[in-house]
C-alpha atoms as a PDB file:
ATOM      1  CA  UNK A   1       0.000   0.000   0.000  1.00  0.00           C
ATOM      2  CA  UNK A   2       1.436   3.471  -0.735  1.00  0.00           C
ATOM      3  CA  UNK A   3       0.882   6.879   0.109  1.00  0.00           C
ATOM      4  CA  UNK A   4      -1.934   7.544  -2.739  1.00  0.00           C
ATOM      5  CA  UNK A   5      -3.892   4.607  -1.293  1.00  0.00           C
ATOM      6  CA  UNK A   6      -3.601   5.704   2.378  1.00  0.00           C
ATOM      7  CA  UNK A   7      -5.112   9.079   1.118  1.00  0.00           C
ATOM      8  CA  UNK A   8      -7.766   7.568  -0.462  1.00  0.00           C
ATOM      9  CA  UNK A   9      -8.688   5.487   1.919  1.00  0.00           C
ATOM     10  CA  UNK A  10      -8.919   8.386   4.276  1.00  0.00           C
ATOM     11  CA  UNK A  11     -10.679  10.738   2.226  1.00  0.00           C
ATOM     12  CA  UNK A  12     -13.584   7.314   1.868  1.00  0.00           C
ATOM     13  CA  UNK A  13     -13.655   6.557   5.723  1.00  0.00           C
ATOM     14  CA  UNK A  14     -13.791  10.431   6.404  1.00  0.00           C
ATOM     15  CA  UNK A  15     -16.159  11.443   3.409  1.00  0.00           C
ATOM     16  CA  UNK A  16     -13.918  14.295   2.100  1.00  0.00           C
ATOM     17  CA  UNK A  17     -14.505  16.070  -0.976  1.00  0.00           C
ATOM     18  CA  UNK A  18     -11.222  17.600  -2.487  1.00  0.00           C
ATOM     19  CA  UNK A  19     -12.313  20.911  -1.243  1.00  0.00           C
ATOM     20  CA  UNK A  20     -11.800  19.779   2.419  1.00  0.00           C
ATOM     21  CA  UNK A  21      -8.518  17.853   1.548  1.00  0.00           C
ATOM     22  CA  UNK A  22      -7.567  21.512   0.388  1.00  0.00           C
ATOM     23  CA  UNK A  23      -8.902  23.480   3.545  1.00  0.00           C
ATOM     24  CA  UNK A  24      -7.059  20.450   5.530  1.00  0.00           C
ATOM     25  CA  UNK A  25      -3.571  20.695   4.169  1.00  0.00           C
ATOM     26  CA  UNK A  26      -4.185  24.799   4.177  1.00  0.00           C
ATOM     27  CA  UNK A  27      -4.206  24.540   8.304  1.00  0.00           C
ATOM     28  CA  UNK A  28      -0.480  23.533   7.945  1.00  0.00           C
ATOM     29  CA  UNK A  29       0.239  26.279   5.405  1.00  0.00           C
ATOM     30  CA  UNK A  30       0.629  23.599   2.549  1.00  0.00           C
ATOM     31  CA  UNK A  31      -0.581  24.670  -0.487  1.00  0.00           C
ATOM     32  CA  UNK A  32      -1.869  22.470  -3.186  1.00  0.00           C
ATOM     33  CA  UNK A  33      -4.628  23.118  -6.234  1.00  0.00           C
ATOM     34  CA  UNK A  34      -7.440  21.120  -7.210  1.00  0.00           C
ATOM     35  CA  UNK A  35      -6.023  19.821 -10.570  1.00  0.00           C
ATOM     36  CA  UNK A  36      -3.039  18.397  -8.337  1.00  0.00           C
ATOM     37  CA  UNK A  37      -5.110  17.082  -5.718  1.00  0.00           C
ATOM     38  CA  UNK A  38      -6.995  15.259  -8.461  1.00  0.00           C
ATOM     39  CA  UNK A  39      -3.853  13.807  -9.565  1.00  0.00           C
ATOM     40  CA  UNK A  40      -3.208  12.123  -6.550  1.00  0.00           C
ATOM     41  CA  UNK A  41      -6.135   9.981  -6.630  1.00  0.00           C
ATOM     42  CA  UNK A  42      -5.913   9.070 -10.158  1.00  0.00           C
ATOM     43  CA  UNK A  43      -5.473   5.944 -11.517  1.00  0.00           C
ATOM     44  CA  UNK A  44      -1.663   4.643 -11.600  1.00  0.00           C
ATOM     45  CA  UNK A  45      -2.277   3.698 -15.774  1.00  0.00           C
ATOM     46  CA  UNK A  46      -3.243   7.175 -15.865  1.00  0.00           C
ATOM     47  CA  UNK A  47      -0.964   9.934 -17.810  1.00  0.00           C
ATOM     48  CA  UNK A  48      -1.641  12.650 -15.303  1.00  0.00           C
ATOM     49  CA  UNK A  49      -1.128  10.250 -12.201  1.00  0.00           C
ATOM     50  CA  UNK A  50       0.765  11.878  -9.361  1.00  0.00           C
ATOM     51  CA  UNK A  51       2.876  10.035  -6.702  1.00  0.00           C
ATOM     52  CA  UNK A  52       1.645  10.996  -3.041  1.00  0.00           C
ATOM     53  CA  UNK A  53       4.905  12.223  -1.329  1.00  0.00           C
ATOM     54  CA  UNK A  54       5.644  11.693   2.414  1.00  0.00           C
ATOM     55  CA  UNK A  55       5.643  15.484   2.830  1.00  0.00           C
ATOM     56  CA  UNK A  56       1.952  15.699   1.528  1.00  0.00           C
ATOM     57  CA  UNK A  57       0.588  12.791   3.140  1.00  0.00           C
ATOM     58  CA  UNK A  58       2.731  14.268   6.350  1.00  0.00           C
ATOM     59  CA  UNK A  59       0.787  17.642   5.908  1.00  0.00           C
ATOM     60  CA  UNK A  60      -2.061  16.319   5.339  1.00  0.00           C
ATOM     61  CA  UNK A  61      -1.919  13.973   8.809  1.00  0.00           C
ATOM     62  CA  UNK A  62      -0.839  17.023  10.667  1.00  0.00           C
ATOM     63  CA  UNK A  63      -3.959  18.982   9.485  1.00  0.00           C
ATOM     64  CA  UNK A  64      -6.563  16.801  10.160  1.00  0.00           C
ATOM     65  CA  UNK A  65      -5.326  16.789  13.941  1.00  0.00           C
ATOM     66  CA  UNK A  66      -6.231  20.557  13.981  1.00  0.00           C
ATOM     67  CA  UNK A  67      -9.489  19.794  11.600  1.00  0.00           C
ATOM     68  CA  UNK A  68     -10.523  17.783  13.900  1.00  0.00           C
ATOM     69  CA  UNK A  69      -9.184  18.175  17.711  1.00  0.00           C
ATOM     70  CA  UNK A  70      -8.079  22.012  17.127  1.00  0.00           C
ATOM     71  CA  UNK A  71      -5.564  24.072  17.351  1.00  0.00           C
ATOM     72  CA  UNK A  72      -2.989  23.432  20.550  1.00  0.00           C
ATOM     73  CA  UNK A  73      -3.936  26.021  22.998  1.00  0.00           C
ATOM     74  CA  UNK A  74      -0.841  27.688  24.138  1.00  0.00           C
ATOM     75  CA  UNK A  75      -1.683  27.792  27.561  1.00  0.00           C
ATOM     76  CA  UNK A  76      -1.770  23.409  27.543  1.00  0.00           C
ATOM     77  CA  UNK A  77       1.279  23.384  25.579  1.00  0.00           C
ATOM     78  CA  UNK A  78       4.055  22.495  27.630  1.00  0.00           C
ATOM     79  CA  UNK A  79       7.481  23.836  27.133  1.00  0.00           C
ATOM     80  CA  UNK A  80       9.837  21.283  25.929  1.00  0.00           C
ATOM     81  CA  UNK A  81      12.340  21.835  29.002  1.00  0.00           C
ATOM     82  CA  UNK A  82       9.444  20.266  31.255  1.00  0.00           C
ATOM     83  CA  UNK A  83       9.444  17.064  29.336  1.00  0.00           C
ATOM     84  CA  UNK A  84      12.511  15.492  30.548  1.00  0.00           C
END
């Protein structure tokens, strides 16, 4: 399984329309149109198909933690120093 299937597969289980995959991956300040979205979840036979990166996918992970828990408050975020 690769990266394009793992974004498919979410975008099914979550019932995303590209539009939200966009808004998503704009919470991280990642940037991507609809024609390139699209090309992600084309077929692989397909001579516009796009390879899902690890920095997209990545992105895309990191923004559906904020679509859907929110934005880290800063007062709950705890300094790195207090860790250890």
């Amino acid at each position: 399984m690769n990266n394009n299937d793992i974004l498919k597969k979410l975008r099914v289980a979550l019932q995303l329309r590209d539009d939200d995959i966009i808004k998503i991956l704009s919470l991280v300040d990642f940037q991507i149109s609809a024609s390139e979205l699209g090309a992600l979840f084309r077929k692989e036979d397909h001579p516009n198909y796009r390879e899902c990166g690890d920095q997209i996918l990545r992105n895309f992970l990191n923004g559906l933690i904020i679509h859907l828990r929110g934005p880290i408050d800063q007062k709950k975020r705890i300094p790195p120093s207090k860790i250890n």
